[in-house]
Each structure stands twice: as structure tokens, then as C-alpha cells.
Protein backbone atom coordinates (compact mmCIF):
# COMPACT_ATOMS: atom_id res chain seq x y z
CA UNK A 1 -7.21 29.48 -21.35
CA UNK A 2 -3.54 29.15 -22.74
CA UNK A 3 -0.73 29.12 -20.92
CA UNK A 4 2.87 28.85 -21.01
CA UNK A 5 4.54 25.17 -20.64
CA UNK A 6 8.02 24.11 -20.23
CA UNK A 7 8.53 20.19 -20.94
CA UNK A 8 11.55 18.56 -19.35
CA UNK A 9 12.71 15.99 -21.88
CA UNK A 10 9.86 17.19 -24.97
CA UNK A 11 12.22 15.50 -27.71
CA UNK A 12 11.50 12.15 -26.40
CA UNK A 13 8.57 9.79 -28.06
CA UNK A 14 6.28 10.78 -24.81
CA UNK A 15 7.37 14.16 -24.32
CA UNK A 16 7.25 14.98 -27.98
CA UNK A 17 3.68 13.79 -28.16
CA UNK A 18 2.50 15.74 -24.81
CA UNK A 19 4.75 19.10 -26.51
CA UNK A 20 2.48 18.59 -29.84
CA UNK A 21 -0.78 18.24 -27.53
CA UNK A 22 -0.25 21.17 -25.88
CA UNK A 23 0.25 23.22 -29.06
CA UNK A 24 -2.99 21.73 -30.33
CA UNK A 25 -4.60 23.18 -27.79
CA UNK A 26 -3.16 26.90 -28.11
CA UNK A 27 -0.07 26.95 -25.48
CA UNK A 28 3.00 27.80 -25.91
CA UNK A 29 5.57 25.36 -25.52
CA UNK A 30 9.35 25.44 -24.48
CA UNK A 31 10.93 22.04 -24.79
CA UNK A 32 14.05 21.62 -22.35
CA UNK A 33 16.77 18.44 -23.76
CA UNK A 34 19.97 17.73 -24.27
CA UNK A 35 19.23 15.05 -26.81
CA UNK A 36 20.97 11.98 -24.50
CA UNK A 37 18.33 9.75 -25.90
CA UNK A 38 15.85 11.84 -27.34
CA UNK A 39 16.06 13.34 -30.74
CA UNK A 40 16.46 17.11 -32.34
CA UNK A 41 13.61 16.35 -35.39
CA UNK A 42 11.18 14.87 -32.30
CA UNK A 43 10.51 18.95 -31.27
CA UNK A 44 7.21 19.46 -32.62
CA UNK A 45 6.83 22.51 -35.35
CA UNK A 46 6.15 25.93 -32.94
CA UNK A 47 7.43 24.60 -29.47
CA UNK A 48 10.87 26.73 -28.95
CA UNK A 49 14.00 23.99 -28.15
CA UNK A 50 16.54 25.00 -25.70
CA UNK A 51 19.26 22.39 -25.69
CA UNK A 52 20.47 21.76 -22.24
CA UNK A 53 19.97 19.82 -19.22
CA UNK A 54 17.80 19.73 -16.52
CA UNK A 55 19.58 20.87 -13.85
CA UNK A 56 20.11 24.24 -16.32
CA UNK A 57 16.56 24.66 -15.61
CA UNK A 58 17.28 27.95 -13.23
CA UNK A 59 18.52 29.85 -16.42
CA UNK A 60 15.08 29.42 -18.53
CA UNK A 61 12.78 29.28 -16.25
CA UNK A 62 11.11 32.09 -14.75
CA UNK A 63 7.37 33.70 -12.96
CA UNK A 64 6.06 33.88 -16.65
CA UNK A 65 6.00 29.62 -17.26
CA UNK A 66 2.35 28.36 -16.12
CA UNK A 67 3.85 25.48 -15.23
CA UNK A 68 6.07 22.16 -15.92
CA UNK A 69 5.42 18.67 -17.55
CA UNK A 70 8.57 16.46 -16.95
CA UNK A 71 9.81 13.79 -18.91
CA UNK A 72 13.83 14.22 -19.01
CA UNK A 73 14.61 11.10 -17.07
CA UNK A 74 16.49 7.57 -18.13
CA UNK A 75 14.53 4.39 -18.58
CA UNK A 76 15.77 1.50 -19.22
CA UNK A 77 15.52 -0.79 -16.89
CA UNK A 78 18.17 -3.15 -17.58
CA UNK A 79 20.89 -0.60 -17.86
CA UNK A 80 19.43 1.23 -14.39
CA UNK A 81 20.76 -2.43 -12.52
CA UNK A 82 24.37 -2.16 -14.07
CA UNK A 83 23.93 1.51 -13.98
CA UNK A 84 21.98 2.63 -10.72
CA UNK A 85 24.44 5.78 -10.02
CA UNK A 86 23.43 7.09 -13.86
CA UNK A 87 19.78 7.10 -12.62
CA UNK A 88 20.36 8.15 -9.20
CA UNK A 89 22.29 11.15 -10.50
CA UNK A 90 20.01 12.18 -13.16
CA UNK A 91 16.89 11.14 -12.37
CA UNK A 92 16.90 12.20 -8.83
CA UNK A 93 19.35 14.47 -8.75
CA UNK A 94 18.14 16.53 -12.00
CA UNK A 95 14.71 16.40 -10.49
CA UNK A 96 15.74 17.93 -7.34
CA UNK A 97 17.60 20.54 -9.09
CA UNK A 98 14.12 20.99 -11.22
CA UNK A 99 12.14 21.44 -8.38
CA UNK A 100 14.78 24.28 -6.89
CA UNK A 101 14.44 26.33 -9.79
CA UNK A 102 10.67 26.27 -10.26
CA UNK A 103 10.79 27.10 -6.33
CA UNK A 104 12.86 30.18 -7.53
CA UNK A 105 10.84 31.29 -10.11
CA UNK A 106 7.63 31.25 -8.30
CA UNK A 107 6.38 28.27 -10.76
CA UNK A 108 4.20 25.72 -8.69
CA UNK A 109 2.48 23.55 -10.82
CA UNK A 110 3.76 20.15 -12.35
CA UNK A 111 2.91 16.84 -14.11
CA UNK A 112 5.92 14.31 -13.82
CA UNK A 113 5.65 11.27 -15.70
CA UNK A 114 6.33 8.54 -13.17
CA UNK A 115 6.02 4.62 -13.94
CA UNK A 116 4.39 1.92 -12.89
CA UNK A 117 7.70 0.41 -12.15
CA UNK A 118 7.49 2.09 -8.80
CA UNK A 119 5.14 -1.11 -7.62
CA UNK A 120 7.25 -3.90 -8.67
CA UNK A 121 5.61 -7.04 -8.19
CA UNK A 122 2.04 -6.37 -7.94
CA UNK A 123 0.32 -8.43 -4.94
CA UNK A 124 -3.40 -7.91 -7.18
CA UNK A 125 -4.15 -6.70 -10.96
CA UNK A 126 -5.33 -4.64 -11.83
CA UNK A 127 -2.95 -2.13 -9.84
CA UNK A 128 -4.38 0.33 -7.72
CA UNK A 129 -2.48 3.41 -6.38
CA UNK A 130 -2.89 2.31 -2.60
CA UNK A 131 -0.96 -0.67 -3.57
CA UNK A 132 2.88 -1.30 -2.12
CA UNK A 133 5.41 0.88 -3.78
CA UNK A 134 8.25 -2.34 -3.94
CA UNK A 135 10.41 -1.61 -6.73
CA UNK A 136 12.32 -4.27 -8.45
CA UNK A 137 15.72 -2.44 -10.02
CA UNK A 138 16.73 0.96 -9.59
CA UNK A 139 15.02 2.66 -12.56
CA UNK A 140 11.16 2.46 -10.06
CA UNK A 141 13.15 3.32 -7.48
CA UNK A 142 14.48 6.69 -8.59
CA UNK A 143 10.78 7.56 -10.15
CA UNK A 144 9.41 6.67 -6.50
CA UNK A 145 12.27 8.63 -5.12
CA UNK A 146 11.13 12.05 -7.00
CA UNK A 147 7.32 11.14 -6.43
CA UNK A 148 8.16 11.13 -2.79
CA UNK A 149 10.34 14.59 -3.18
CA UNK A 150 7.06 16.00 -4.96
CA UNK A 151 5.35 15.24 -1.83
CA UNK A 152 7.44 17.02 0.40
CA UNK A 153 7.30 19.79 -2.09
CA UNK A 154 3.95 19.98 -2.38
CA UNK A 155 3.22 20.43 1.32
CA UNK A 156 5.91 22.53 2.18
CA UNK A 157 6.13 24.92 -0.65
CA UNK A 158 2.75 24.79 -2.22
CA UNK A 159 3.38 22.93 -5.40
CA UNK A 160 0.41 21.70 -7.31
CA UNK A 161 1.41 18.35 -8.56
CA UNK A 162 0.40 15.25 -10.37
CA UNK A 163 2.44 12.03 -10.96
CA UNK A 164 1.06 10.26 -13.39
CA UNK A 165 2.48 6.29 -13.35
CA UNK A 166 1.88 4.62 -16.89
CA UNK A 167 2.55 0.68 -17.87
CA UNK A 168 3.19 0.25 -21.31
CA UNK A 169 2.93 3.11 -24.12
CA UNK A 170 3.00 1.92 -27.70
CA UNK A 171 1.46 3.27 -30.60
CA UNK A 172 2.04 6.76 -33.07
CA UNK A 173 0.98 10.11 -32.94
CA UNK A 174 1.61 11.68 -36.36
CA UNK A 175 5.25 12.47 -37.11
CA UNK A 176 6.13 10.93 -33.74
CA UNK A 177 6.88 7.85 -32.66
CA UNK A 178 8.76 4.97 -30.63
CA UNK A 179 12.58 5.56 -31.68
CA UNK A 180 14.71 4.31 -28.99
CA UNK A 181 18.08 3.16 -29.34
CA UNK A 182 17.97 0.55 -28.16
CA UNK A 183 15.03 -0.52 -28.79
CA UNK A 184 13.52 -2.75 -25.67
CA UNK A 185 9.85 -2.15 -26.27
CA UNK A 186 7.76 -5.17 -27.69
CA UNK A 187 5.48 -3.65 -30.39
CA UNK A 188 8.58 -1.76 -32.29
CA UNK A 189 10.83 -5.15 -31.52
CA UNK A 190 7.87 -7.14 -33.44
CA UNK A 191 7.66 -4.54 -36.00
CA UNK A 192 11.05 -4.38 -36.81
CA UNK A 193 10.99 -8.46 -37.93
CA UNK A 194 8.02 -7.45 -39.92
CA UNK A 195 10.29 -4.79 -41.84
CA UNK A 196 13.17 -7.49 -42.39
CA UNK A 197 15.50 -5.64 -39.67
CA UNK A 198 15.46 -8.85 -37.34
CA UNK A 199 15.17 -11.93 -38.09
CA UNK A 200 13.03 -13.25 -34.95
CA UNK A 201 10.91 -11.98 -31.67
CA UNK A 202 12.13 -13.79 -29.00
CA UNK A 203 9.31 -14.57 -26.14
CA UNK A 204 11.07 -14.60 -22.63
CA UNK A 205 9.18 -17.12 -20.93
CA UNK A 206 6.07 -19.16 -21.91
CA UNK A 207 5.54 -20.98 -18.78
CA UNK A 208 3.44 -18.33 -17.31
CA UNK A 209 0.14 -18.49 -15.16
CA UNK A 210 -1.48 -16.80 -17.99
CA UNK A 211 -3.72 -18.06 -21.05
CA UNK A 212 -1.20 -19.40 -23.39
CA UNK A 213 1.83 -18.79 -20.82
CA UNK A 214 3.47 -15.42 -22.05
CA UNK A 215 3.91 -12.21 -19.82
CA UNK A 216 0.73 -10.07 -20.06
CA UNK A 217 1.11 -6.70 -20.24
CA UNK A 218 -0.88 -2.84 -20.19
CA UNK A 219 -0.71 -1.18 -23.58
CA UNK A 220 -1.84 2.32 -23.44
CA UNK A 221 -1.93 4.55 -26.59
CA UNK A 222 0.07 7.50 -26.54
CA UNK A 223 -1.73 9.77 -27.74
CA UNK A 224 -4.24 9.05 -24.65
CA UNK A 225 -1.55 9.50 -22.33
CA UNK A 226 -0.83 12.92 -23.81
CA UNK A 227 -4.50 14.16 -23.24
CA UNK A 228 -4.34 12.97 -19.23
CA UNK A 229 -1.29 15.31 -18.98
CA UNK A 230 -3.10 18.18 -20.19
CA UNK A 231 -6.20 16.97 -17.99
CA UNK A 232 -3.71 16.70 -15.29
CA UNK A 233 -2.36 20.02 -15.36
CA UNK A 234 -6.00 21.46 -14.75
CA UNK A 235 -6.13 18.92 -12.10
CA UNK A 236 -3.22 19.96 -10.04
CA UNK A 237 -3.93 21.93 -7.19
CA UNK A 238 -1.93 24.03 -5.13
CA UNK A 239 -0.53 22.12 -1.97
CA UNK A 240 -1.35 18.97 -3.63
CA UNK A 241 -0.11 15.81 -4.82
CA UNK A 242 -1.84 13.42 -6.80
CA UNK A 243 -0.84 10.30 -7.76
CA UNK A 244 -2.91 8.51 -10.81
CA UNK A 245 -1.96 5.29 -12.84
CA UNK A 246 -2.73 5.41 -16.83
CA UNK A 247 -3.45 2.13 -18.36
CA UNK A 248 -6.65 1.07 -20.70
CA UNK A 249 -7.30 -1.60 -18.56
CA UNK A 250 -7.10 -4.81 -20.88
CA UNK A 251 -4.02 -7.11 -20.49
CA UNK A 252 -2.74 -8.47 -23.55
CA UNK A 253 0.14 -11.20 -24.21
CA UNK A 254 3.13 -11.22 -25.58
CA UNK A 255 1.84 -13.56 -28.30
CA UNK A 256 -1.87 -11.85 -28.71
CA UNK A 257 0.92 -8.68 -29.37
CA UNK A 258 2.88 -11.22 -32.00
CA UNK A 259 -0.53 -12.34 -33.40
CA UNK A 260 -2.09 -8.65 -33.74
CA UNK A 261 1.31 -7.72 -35.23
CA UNK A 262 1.22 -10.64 -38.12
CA UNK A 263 -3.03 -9.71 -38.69
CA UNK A 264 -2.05 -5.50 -39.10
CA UNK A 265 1.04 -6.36 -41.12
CA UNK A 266 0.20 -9.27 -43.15
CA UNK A 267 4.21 -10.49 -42.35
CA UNK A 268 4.73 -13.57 -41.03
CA UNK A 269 6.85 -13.13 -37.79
CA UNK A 270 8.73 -15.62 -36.49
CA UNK A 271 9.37 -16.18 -32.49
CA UNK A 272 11.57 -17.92 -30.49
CA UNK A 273 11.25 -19.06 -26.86
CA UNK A 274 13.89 -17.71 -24.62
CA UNK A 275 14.44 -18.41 -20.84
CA UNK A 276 12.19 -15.50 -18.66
CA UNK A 277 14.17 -12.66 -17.49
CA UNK A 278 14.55 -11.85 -14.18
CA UNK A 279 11.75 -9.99 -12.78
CA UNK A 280 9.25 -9.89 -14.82
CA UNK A 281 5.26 -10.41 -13.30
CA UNK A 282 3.36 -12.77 -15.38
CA UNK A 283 0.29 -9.60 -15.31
CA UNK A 284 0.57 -6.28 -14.92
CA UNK A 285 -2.16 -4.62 -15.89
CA UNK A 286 -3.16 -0.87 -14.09
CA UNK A 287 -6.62 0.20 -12.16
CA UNK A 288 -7.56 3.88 -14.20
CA UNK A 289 -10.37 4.47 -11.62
CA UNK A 290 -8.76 7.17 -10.09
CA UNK A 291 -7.43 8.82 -13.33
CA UNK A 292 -11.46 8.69 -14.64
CA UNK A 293 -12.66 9.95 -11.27
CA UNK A 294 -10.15 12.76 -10.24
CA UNK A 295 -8.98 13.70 -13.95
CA UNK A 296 -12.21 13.06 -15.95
CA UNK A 297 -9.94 10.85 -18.41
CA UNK A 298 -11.34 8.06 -20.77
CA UNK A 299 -8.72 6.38 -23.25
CA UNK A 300 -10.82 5.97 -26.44
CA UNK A 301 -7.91 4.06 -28.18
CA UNK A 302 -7.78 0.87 -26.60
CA UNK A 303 -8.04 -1.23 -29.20
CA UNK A 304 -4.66 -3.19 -29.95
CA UNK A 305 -4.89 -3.74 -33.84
CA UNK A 306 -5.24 0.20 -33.72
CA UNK A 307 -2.38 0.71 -31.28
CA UNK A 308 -0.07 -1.65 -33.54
CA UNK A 309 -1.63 -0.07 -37.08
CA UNK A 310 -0.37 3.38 -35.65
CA UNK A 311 2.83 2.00 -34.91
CA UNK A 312 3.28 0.41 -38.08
CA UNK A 313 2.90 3.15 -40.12
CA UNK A 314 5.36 5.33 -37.80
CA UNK A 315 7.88 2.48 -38.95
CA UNK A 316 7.28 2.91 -42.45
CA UNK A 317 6.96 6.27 -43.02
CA UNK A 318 10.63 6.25 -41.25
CA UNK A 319 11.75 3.60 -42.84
CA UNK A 320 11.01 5.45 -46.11
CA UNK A 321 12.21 8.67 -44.66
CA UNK A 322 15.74 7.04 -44.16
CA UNK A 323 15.99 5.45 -47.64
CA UNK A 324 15.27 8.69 -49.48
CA UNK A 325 17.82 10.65 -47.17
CA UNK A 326 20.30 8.01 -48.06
CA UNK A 327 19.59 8.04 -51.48
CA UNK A 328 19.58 12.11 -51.83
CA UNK A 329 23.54 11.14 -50.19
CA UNK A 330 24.31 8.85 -52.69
């Protein structure tokens, strides 16, 4: 049955892809940004745009919305520790004015896209959700803030809710893509020496307890995290909160990334070992078990050449995007 969706935060990479999902499958979508960091052409065709921010929310939303999929949040982790009163303020404090307005308009079910960075340095991999919420920097600790206001919500107010904490998204889902600025993700950082835009990938750390001593990390496929958010708004149940993690399961390194990245490409990428950054787990790689068990959901795109051949062609088709528009300037 359709249904009416508003998505905090839709002209984002995730977002955008979970927005185009939902019109695949016969919703209507209302996409809620103010383009901080996401972008105007990342709106899918037929989802209606209101520019604004989240804390605007009372003025759109009202008893006819089914419900809410929220993504309007910052997240990058670096800038949260030199930051943390830019993610306190929005990501908390927009959330809370979020959940105030869909208390007003009588709307009671959500999916809020919460991070893995709420466990901080796992004890055990894979991850399970009954393991210690320790978050390293303040970016997991404003998403484990708002998953604990969702609680509250839930069982005072009767909110139907489901956080879904992913690890690392990567690959393309037709005209969208990874786009940030700046970039900080590794497949698009790889790609980008494969286009010629930098000259080198530089590998923090390979010293690790791992294989062949490089971080190893969760790459889930985005388009597979944009069907468990529509799986998860079917899940969410009035009163309830449930808390999944979305991963495929497989850990790979940062040089099986490099190495998958020079096989899909055919470039040659060079790397160059850099000292490890602070906090960073040698593995972190997620448990799914409860995501397959309470949401029915099966990622059939693990595969990492896939992921990366997705990716790649993202990067081209923009990169050939841009050199038309500038030419057509010219």
C-alpha cells in the first residue's frame, strides 16, 4: 500500500537513494534540506523539495505524512571533534525539534539512520546490537544521543521507530552517488587517483592485527541499505523501538579496497603509508542477524568489485557531466 513519506536530509547520497526507493515503489515523497552538504540535482525526479531545515519541520508536516525517514544530520567525524557544538546543535537539537513536530501532527512512525559509530571500539566483530554503546568523538555520540531520545519517545508517546546503524556505504545507485565535499570516504578517495584528481591514496596505518596490516572495514551497498529502510518502515511498530545494524558481513582492507579499485579500473593507483589516525579499530565489521530476523533483509550486493564498478561509473558519468557543462560555458 502507498503512503506518504517525508525524508529529513533526501538530497544527500543516502537520503537521495532511500527518496528514489520509495518512489519505485509507488509513494509519494517530500524531501526536507537545506542543501548544507547535500545537493539540489540529488532530489530524485517526482519527490517534491522543500528547502529548509529541520527544525522547520512543524510548518510541512502534518496528520496526512505516513511517516518519516531521517537523514538531515552532519557526519564527519573529524570535524564533529573540533566541532562538537555544530553536531550537538543540529544533530540533537534538530532531531528533538523533529520529533516535536511529528508529535504535533499526529505522525508516529520513523526510520532514523543512526551509525555504527555509536559503539566505538568494538570489544568482538562482528558487532552485535547488545554490544557497549562507547563512542569515540562526538559525531556517535550525538547519533546515540537521538537513538536514546527515540526511546523515550517511543514509550511515552507511541512512536513506532527503527534506528538503523550502518558501517560503511559505498557504491551507486543510478544518477546518485557519493559527492561529499570533502570527500573522506575510501572508495571515492581511491577513485579519484584513478581519474587523475590525486595523485596518491594514502593508507593510515599498516601495522595492524589484520592480514596484510591495514584497517578492515564493512562495505555495504547502498542501494541495499535503501531497501532495509523501506523494510524498516513496515517493521516499525507502534510503542516500539528497534535498533538493527546494516552491514554485508565481510570485512575488507584498505588495500583489498586499493587492489579491487586497480582490477575494476585498470589504473594503476599509487599509495602511500601514513602514520594511523587516532581512533581507528583495526576491524569493524557489523552482525546483520537481527536486521535478517526482525526486518526480513538480505543484501544481495555484497560483492566488492560490484560495489567499486558502481562507484566508478558514478565518477565518470560526473566527471563527464562536468566537462560538457564547462564546455557549453566556454
Amino acid at each position: 500500500m502507498s503512503g506518504k513519506y517525508l525524508v529529513t536530509g533526501g538530497a544527500g547520497y543516502v537520503g537521495g537513494v532511500v527518496a528514489q526507493h520509495l518512489l519505485e515503489a509507488g509513494h509519494e515523497v517530500v524531501v526536507l534540506d537545506n542543501l548544507s552538504t547535500g545537493f539540489r540535482e540529488g532530489v530524485p525526479a517526482g519527490a517534491s523539495f522543500v528547502e529548509g531545515d529541520i527544525r522547520e519541520a512543524a510548518q510541512w508536516l502534518d496528520s496526512s505524512y505516513d511517516g518519516v525517514l531521517h537523514f538531515a544530520a552532519f557526519s564527519q567525524v573529524g570535524e564533529s571533534v573540533v566541532k562538537p557544538e555544530k553536531y550537538w546543535d543540529n544533530n540533537v537539537g534538530g532531531t528533538m525539534a523533529l520529533l516535536a513536530a511529528m508529535r504535533a501532527a499526529g505522525v508516529r512512525r520513523l526510520v532514523f539512520s543512526s551509525t555504527a559509530a555509536t559503539y566505538g571500539e568494538p570489544e568482538q566483530v562482528p558487532i552485535t546490537e547488545s554490544a557497549p554503546t562507547r563512542p569515540t568523538n562526538p559525531y556517535g555520540a550525538s547519533k546515540l544521543a537521538v537513538d536514546h531520545m527515540i526511546t523515550g519517545e517511543a514509550a511515552a508517546h507511541g512512536l513506532g521507530a527503527v534506528s538503523l546503524r550502518y558501517f560503511n556505504v559505498a557504491g551507486a545507485y543510478g544518477q546518485h552517488g557519493e559527492r561529499h565535499d570533502p570527500e573522506s570516504h575510501l572508495i571515492p578517495l581511491v577513485l579519484q587517483v584513478a581519474q587523475g584528481r590525486r595523485e596518491a591514496i594514502s593508507v593510515y596505518g599498516d601495522d595492524y592485527p589484520t592480514p596484510d596490516g591495514t584497517c578492515v572495514r564493512d562495505y555495504i551497498h547502498v542501494a541495499d541499505l535503501a531497501e532495509a529502510h523501506l523494510l524498516a518502515l513496515r517493521a516499525a511498530e507502534p510503542g516500539e523501538h528497534l535498533i538493527c545494524n546494516l552491514g554485508n558481513g565481510n570485512g575488507f582492507s584498505v588495500r583489498e579496497v586499493i587492489e579491487t579499485v586497480r582490477k575494476v579500473t585498470g589504473h594503476p593507483i599509487p599509495e602511500v603509508v601514513a602514520p594511523r589516525r587516532g581512533g581507528d579499530p583495526a576491524v569493524l565489521v557489523a552482525s546483520a542477524a537481527a536486521a535478517h530476523e526482525k526486518l526480513g533483509w538480505n543484501p544481495s550486493r555484497t560483492d566488492l568489485a560490484g560495489i567499486v564498478a558502481d562507484a566508478w561509473q558514478f565518477a565518470r558519468q560526473r566527471a563527464e557531466s562536468t566537462t560538457k557543462g564547462q564546455g557549453a560555458r566556454a
